[in-house]
PDB file of N, CA and C in Angstrom:
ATOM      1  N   UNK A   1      -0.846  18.186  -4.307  1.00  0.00           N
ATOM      2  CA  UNK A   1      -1.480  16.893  -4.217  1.00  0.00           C
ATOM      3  C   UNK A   1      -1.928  16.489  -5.616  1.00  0.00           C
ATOM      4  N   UNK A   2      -2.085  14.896  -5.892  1.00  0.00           N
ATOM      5  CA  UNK A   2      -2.124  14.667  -7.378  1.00  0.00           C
ATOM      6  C   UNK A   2      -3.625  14.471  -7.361  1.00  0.00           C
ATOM      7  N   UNK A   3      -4.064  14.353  -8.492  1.00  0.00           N
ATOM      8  CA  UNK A   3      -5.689  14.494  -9.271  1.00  0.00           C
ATOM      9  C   UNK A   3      -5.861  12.963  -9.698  1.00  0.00           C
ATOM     10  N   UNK A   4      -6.659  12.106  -9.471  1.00  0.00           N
ATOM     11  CA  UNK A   4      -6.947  10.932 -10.465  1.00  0.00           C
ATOM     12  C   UNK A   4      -8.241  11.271 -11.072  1.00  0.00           C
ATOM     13  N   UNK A   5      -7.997  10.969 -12.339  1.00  0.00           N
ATOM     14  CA  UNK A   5      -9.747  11.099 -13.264  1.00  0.00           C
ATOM     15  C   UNK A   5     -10.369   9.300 -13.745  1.00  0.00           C
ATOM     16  N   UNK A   6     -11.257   9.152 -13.850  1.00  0.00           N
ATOM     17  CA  UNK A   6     -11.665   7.922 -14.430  1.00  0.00           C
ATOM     18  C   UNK A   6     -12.312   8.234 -15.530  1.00  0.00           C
ATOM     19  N   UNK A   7     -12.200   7.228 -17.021  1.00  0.00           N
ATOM     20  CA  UNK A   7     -13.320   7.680 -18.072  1.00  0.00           C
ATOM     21  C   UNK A   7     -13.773   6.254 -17.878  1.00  0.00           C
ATOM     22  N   UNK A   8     -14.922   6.762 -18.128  1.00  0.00           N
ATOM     23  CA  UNK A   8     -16.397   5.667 -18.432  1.00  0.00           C
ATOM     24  C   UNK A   8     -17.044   6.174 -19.137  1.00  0.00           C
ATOM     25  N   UNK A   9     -17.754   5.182 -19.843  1.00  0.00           N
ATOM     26  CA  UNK A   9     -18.613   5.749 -21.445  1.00  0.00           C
ATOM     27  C   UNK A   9     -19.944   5.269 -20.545  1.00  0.00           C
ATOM     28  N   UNK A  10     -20.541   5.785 -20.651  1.00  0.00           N
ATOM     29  CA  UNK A  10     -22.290   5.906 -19.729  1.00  0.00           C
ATOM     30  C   UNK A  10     -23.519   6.459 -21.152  1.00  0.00           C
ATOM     31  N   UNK A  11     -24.553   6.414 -21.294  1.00  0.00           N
ATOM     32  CA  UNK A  11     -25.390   7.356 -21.916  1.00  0.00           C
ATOM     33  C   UNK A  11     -26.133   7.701 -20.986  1.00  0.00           C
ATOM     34  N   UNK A  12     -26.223   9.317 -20.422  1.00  0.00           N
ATOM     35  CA  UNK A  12     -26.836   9.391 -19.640  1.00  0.00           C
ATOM     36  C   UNK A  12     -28.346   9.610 -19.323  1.00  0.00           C
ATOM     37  N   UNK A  13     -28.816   9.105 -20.742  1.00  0.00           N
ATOM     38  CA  UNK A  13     -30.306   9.183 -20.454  1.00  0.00           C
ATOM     39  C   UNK A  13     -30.542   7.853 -19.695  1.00  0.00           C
ATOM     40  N   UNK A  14     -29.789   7.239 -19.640  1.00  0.00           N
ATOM     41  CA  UNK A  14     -30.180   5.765 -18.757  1.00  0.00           C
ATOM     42  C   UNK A  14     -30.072   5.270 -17.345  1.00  0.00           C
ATOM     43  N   UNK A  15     -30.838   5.527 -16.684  1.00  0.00           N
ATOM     44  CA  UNK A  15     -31.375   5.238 -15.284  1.00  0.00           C
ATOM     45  C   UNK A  15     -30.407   4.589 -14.846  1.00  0.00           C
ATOM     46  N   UNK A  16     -30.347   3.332 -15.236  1.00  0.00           N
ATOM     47  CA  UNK A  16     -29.272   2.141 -15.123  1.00  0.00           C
ATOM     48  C   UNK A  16     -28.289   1.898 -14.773  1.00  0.00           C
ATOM     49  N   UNK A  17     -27.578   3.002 -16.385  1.00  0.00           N
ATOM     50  CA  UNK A  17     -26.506   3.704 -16.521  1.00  0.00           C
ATOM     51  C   UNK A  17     -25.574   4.749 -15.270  1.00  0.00           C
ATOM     52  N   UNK A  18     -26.410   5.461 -14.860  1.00  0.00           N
ATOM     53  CA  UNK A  18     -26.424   6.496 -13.973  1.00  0.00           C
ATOM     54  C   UNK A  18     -26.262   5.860 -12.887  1.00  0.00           C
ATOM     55  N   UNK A  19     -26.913   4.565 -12.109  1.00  0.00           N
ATOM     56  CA  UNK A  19     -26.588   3.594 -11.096  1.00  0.00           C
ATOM     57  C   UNK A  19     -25.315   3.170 -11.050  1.00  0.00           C
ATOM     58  N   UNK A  20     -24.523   2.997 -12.250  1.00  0.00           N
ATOM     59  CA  UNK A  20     -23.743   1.936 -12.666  1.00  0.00           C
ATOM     60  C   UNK A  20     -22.035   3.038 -12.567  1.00  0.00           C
ATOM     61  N   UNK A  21     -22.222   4.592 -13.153  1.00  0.00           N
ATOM     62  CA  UNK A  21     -21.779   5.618 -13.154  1.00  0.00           C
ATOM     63  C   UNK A  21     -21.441   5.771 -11.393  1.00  0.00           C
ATOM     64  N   UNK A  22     -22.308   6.244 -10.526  1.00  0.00           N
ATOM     65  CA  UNK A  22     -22.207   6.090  -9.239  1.00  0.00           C
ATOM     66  C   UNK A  22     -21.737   4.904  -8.688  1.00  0.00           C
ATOM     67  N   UNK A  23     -22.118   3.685  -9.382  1.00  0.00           N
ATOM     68  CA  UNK A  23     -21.010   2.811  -8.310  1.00  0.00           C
ATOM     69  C   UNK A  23     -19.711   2.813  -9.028  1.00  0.00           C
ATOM     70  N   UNK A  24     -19.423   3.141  -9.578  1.00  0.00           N
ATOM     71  CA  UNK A  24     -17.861   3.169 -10.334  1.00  0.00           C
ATOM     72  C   UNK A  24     -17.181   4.295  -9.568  1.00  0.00           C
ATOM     73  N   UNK A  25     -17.708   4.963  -9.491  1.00  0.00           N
ATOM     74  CA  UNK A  25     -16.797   6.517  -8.984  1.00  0.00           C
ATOM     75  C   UNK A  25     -16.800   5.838  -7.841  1.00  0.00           C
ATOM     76  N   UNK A  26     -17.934   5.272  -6.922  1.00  0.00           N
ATOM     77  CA  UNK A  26     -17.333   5.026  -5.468  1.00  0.00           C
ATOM     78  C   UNK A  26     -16.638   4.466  -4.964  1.00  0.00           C
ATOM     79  N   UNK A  27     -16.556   2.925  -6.049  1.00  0.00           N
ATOM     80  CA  UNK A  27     -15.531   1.750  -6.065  1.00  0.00           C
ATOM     81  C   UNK A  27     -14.070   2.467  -6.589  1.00  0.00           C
ATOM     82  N   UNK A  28     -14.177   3.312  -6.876  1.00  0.00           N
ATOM     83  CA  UNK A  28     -12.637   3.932  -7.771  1.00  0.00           C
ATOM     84  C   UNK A  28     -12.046   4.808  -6.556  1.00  0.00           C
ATOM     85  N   UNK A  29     -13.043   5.603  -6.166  1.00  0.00           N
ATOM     86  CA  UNK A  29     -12.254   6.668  -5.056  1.00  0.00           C
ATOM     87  C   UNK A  29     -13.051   6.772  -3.662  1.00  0.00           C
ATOM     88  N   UNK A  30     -13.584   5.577  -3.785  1.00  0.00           N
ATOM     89  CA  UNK A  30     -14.341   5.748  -2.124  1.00  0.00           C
ATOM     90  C   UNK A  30     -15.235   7.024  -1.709  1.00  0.00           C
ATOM     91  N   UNK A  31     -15.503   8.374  -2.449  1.00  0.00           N
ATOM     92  CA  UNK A  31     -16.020   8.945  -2.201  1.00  0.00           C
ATOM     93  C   UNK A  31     -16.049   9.851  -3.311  1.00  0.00           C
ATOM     94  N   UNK A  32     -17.382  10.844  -3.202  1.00  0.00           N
ATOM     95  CA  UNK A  32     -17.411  12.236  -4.597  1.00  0.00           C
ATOM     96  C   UNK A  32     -18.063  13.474  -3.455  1.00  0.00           C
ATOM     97  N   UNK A  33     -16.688  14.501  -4.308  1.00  0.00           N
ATOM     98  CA  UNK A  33     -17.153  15.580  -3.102  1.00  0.00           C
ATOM     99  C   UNK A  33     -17.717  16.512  -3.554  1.00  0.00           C
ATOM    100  N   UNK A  34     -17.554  16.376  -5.183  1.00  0.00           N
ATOM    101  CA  UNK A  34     -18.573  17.494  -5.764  1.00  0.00           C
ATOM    102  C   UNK A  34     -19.335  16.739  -7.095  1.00  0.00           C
ATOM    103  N   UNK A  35     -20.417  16.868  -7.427  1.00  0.00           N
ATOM    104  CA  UNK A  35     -20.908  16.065  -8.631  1.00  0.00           C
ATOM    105  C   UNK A  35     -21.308  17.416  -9.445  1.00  0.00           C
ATOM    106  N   UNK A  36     -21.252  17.219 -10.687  1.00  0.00           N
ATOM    107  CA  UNK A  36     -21.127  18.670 -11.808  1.00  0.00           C
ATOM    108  C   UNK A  36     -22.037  16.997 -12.936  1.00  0.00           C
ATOM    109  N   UNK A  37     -23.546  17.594 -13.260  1.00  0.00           N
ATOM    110  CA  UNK A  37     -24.369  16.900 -13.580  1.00  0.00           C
ATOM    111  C   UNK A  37     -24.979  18.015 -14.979  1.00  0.00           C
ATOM    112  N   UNK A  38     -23.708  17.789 -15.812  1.00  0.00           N
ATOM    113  CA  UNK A  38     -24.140  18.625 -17.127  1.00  0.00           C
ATOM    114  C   UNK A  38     -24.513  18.098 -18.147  1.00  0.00           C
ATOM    115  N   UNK A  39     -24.980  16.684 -18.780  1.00  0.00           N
ATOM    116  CA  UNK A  39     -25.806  16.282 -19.663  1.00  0.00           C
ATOM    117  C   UNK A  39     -26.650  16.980 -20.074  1.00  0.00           C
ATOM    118  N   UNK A  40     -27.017  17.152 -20.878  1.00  0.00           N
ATOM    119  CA  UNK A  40     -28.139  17.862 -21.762  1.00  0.00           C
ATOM    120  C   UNK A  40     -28.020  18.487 -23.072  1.00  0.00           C
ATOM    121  N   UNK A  41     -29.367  18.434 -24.116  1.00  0.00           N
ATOM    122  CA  UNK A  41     -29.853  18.516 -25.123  1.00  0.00           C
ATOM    123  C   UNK A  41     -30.319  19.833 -25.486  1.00  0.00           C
ATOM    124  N   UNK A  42     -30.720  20.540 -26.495  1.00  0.00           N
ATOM    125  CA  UNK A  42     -31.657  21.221 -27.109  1.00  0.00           C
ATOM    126  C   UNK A  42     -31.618  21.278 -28.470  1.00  0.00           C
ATOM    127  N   UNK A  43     -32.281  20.314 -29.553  1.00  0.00           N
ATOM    128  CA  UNK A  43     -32.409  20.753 -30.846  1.00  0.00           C
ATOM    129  C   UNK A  43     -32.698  21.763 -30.969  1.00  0.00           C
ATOM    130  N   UNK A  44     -32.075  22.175 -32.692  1.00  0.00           N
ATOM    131  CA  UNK A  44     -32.503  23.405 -32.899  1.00  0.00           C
ATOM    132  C   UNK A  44     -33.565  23.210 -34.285  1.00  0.00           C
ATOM    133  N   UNK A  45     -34.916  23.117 -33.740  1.00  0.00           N
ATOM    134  CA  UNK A  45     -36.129  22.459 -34.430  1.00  0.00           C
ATOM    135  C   UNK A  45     -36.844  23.191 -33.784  1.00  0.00           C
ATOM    136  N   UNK A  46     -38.357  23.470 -34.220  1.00  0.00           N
ATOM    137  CA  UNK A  46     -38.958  24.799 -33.926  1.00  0.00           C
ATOM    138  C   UNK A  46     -39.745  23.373 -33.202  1.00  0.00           C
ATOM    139  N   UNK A  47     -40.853  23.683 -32.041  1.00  0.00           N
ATOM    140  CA  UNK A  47     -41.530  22.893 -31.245  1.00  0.00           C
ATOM    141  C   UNK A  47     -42.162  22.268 -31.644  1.00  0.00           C
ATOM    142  N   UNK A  48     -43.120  22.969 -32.698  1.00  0.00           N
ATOM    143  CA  UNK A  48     -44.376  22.124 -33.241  1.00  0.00           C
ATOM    144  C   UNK A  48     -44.004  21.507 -33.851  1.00  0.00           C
ATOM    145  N   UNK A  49     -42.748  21.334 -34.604  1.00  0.00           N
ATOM    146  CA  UNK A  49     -41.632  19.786 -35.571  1.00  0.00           C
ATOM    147  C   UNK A  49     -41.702  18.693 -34.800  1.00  0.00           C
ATOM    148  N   UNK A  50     -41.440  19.126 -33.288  1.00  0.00           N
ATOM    149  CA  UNK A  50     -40.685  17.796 -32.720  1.00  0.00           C
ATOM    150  C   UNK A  50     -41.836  16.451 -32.327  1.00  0.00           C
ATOM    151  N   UNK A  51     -41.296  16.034 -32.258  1.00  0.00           N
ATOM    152  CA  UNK A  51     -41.824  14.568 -32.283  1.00  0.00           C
ATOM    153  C   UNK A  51     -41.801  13.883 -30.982  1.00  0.00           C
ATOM    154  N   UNK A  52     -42.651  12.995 -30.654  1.00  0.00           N
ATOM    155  CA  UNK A  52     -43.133  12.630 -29.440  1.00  0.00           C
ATOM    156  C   UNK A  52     -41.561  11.641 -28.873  1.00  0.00           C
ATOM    157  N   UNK A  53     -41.029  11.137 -30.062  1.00  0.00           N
ATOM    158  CA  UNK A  53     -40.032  10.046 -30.083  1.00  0.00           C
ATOM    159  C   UNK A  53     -38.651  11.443 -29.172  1.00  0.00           C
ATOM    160  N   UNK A  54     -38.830  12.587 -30.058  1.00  0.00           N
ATOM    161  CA  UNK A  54     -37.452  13.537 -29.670  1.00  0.00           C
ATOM    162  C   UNK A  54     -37.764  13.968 -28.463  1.00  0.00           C
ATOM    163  N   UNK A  55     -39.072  14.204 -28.068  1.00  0.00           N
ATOM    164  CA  UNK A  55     -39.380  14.958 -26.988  1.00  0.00           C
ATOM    165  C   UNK A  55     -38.895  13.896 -25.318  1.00  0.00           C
ATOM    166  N   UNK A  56     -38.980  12.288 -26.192  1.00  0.00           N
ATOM    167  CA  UNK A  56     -38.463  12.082 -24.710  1.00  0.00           C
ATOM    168  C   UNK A  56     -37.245  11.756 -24.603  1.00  0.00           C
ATOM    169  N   UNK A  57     -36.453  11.837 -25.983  1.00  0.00           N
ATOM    170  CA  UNK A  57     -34.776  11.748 -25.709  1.00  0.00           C
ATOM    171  C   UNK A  57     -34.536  12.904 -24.802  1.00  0.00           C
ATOM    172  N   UNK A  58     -35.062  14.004 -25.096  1.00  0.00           N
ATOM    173  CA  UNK A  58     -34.842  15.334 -24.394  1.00  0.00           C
ATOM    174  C   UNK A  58     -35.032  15.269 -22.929  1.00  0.00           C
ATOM    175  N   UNK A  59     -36.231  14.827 -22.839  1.00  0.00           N
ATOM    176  CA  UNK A  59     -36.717  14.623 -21.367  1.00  0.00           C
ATOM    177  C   UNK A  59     -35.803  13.514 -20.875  1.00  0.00           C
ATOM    178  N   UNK A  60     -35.042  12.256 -20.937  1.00  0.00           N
ATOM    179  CA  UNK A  60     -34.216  11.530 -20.541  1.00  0.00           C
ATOM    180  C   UNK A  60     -33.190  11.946 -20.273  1.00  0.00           C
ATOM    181  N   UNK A  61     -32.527  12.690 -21.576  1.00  0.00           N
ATOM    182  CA  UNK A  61     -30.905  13.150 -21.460  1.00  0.00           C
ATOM    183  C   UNK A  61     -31.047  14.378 -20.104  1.00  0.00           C
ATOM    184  N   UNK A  62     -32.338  15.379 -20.399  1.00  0.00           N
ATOM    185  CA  UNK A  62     -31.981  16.667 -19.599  1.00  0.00           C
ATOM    186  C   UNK A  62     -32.114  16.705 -18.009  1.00  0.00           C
ATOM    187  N   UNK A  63     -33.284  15.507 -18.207  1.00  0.00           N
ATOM    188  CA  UNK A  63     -34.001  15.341 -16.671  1.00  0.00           C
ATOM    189  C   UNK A  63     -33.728  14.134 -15.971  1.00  0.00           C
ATOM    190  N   UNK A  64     -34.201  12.974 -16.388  1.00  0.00           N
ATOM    191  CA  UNK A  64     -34.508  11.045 -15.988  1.00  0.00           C
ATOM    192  C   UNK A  64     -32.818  10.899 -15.478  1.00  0.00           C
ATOM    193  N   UNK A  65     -32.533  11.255 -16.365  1.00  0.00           N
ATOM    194  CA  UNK A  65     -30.672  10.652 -15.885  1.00  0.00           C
ATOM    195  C   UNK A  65     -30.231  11.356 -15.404  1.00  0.00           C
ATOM    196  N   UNK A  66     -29.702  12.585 -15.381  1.00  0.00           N
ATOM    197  CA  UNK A  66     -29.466  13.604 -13.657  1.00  0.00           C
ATOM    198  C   UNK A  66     -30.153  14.090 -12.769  1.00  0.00           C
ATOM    199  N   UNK A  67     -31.412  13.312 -12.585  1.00  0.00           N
ATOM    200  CA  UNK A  67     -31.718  13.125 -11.612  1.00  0.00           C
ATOM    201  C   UNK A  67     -31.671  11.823 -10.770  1.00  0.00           C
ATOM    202  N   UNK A  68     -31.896  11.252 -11.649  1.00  0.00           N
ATOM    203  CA  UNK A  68     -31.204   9.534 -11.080  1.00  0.00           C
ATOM    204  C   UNK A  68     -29.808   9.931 -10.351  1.00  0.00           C
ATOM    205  N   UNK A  69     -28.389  10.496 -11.270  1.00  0.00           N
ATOM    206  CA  UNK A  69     -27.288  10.209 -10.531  1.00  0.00           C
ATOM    207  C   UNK A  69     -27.430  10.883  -9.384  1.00  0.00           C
ATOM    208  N   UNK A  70     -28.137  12.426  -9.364  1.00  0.00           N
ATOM    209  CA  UNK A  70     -28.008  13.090  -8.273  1.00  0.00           C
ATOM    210  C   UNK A  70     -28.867  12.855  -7.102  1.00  0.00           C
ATOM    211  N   UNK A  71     -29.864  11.769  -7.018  1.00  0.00           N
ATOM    212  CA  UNK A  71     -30.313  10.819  -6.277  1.00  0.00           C
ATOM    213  C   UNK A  71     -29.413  10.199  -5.494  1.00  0.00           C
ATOM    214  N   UNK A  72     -29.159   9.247  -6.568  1.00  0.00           N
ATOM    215  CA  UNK A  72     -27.636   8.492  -5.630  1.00  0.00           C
ATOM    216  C   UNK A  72     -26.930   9.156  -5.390  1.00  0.00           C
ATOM    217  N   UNK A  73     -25.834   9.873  -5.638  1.00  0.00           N
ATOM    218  CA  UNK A  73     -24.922  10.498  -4.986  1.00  0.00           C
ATOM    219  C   UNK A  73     -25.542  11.070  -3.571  1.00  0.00           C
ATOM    220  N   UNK A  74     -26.540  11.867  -3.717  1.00  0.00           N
ATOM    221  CA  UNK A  74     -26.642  12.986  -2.204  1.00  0.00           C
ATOM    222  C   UNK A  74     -27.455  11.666  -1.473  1.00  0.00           C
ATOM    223  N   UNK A  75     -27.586  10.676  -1.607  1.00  0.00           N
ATOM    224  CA  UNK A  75     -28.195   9.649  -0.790  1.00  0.00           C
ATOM    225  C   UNK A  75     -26.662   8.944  -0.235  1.00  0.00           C
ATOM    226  N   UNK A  76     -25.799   8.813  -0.873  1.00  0.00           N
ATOM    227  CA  UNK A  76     -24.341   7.959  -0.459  1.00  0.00           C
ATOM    228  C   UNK A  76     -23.820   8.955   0.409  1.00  0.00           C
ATOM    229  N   UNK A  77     -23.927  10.152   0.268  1.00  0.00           N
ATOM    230  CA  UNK A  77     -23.174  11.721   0.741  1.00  0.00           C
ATOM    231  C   UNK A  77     -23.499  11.749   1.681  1.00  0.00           C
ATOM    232  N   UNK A  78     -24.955  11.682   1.849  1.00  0.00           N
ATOM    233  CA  UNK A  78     -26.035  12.133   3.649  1.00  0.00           C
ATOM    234  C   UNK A  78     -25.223  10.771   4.233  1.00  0.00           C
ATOM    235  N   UNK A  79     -25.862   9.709   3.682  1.00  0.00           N
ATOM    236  CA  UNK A  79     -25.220   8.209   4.308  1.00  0.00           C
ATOM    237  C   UNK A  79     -23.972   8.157   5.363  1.00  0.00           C
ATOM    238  N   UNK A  80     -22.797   8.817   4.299  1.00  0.00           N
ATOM    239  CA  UNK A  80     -21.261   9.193   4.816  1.00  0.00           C
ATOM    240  C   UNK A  80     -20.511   9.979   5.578  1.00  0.00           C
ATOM    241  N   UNK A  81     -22.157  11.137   5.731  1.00  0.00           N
ATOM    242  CA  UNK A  81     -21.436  12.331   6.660  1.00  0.00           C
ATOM    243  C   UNK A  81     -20.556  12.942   5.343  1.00  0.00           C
ATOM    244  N   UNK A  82     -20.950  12.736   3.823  1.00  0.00           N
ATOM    245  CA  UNK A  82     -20.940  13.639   3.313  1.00  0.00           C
ATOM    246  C   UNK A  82     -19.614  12.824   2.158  1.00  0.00           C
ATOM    247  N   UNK A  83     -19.301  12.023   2.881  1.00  0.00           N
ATOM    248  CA  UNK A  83     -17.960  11.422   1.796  1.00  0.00           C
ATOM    249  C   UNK A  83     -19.020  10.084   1.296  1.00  0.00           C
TER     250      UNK A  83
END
């Protein structure tokens, strides 16, 4: 059986983004049967360097935005009986 992939350019620290990510995949293939939610950061800057500004790119990229997509998705999933 054949594979289709879609690229979309997203940043995934963005809430928005991550909305916008989920309706594309659903409009493209009607359904997602597995979501693989690997975004994420770690400078290599000792703690007490970082800066209030880095600390929430970190917190956006690692946390705010996969949890947003994985919101939507397992909310469309339960919805579908899973498709």
């Amino acid at each position: 059986m054949g594979r289709r992939a879609m690229a979309l350019s997203v940043n995934a620290s963005h809430w928005g983004e991550m909305d916008q990510l989920a309706d594309a995949a659903y409009a493209e293939f009607g359904r997602v049967d597995i979501l693989v939610n690997n975004a994420g950061m770690s400078p290599a800057i000792p703690s007490h360097e970082m800066t209030e500004a880095m600390f929430d790119k970190i917190v956006s990229l690692n946390f705010k935005g996969p949890f947003r997509l994985a919101a939507n998705v397992a909310k469309r999933m339960s919805d579908g009986n899973g498709e």
